[in-house]
C-alpha atoms as a PDB file:
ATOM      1  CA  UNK A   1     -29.509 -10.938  31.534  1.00  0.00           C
ATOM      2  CA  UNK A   2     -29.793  -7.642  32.428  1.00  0.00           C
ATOM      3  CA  UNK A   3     -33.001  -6.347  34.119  1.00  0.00           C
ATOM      4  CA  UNK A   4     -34.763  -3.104  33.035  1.00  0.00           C
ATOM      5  CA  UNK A   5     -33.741  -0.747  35.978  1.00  0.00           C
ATOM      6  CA  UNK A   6     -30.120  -1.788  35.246  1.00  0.00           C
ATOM      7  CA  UNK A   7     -30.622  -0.756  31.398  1.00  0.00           C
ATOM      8  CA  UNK A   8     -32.363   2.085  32.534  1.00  0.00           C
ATOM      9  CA  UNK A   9     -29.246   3.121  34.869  1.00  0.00           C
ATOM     10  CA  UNK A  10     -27.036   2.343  31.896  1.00  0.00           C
ATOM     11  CA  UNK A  11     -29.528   4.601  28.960  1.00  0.00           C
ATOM     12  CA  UNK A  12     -29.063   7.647  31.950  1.00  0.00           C
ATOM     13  CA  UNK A  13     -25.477   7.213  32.455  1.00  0.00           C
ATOM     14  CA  UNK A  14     -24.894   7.385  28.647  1.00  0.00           C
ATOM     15  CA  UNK A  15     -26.785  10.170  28.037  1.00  0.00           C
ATOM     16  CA  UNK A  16     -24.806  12.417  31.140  1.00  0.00           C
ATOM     17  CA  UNK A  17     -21.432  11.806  28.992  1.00  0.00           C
ATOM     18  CA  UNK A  18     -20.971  14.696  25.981  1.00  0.00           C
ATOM     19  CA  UNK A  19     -18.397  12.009  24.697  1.00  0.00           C
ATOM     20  CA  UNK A  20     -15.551  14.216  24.916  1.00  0.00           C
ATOM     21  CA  UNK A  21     -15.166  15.272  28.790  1.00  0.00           C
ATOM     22  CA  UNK A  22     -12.335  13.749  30.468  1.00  0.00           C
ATOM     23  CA  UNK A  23     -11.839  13.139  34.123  1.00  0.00           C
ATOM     24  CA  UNK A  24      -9.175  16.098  34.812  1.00  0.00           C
ATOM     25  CA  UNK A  25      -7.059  14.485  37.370  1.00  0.00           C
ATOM     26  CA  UNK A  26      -2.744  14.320  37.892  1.00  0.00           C
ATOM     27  CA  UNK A  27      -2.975  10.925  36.563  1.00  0.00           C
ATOM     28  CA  UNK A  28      -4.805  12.194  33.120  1.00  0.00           C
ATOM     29  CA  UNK A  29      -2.511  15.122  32.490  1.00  0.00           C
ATOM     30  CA  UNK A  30       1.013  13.101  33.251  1.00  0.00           C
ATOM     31  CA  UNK A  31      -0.025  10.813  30.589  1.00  0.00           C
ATOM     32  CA  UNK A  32      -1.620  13.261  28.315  1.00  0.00           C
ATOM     33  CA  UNK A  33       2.288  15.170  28.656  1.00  0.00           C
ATOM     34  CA  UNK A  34       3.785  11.338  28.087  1.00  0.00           C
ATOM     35  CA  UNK A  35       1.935  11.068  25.052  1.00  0.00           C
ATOM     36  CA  UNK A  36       1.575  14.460  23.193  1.00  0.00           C
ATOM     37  CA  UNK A  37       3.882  16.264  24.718  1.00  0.00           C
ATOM     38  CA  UNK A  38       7.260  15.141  23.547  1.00  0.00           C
ATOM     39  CA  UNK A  39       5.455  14.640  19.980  1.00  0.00           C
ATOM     40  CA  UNK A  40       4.626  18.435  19.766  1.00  0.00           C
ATOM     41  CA  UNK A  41       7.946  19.133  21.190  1.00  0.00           C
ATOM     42  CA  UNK A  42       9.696  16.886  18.411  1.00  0.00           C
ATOM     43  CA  UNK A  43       7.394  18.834  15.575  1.00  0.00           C
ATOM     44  CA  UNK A  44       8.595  22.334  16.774  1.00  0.00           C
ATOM     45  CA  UNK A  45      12.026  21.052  16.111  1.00  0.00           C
ATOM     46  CA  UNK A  46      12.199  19.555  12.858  1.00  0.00           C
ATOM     47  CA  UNK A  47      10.032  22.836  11.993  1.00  0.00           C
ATOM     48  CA  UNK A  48      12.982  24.616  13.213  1.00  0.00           C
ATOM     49  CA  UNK A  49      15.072  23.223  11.341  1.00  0.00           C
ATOM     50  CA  UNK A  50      13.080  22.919   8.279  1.00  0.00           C
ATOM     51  CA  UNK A  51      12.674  26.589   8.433  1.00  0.00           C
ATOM     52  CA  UNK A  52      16.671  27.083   8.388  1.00  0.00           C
ATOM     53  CA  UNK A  53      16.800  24.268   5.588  1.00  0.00           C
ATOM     54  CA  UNK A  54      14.799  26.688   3.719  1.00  0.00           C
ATOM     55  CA  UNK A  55      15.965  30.419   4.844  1.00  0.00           C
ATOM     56  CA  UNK A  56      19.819  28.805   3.582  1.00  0.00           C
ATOM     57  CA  UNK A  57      18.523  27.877   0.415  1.00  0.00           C
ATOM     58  CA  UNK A  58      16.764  30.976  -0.512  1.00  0.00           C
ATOM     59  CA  UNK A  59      19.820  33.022   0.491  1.00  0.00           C
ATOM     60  CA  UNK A  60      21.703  30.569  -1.813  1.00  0.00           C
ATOM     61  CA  UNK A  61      19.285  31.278  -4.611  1.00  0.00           C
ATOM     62  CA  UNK A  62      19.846  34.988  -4.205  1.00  0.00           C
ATOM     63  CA  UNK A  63      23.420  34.817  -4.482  1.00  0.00           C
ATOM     64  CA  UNK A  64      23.268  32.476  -7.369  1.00  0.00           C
ATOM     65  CA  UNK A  65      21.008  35.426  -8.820  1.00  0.00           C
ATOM     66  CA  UNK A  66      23.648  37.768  -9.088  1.00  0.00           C
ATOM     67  CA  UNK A  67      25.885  37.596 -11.994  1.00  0.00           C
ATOM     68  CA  UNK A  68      28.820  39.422 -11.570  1.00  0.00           C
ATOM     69  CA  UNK A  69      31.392  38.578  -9.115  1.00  0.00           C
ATOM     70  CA  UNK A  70      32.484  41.964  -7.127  1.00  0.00           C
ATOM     71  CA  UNK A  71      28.418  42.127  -6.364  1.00  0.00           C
ATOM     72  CA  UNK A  72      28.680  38.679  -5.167  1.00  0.00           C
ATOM     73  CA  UNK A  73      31.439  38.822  -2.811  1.00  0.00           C
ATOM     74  CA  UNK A  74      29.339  41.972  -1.593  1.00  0.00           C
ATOM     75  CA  UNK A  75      26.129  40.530  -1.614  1.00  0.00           C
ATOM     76  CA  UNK A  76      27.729  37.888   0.818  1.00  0.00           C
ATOM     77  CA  UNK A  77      29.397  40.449   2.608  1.00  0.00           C
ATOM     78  CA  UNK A  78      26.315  41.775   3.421  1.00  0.00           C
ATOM     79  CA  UNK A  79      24.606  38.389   4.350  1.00  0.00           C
ATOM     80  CA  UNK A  80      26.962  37.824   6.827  1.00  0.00           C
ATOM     81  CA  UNK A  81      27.367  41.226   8.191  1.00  0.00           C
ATOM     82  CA  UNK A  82      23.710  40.759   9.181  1.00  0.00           C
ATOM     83  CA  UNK A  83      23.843  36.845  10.528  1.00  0.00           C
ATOM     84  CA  UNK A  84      27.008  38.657  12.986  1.00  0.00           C
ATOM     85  CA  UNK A  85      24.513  41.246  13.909  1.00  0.00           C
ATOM     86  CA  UNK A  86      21.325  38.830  14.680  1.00  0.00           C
ATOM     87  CA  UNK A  87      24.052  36.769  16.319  1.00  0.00           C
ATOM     88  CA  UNK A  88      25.097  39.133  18.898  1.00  0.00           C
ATOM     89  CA  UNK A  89      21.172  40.920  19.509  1.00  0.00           C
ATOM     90  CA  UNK A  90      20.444  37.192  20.463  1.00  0.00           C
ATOM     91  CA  UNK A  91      23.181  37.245  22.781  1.00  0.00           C
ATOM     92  CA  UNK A  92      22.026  40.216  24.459  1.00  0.00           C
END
């Protein structure tokens, strides 16, 4: 049984803690990194990549757009003229 200064003890302890605070030590962030980290790192690639998924398919959309062949061929032309160019400014 407990006795009424160690409920007491307990009631003032409980009422310090917000319920959120953490103890901010190495051991805390390390696993914090373990455990979020790699997760968030994993979501900013398959955004990534979702985000090409989709860039390629509206550029396919455009070209399916155009009707005539001679603008097509220029249309990708163009298209690729500018993937070259963001190519080699990334380079740089």
């Amino acid at each position: 049984m407990v006795t009424k200064k160690e409920f007491n003890n307990s009631i003032k302890k409980a009422k310090d803690w917000d319920g959120k605070s953490r103890v901010s030590n190495d051991t805390y962030r390390k696993r914090w990194h373990e455990i979020f980290g790699k997760k968030e790192l994993d979501e900013l690639d398959e955004s990534l990549k979702q985000s090409k998924r989709n860039k390629a398919e509206r550029t396919k959309d455009i070209i399916d757009t155009v009707t005539s062949s001679d603008k097509k061929a220029d249309l990708v032309n163009t298209i690729l003229e500018r993937k070259r160019a963001e190519m080699h400014d990334k380079k740089k």
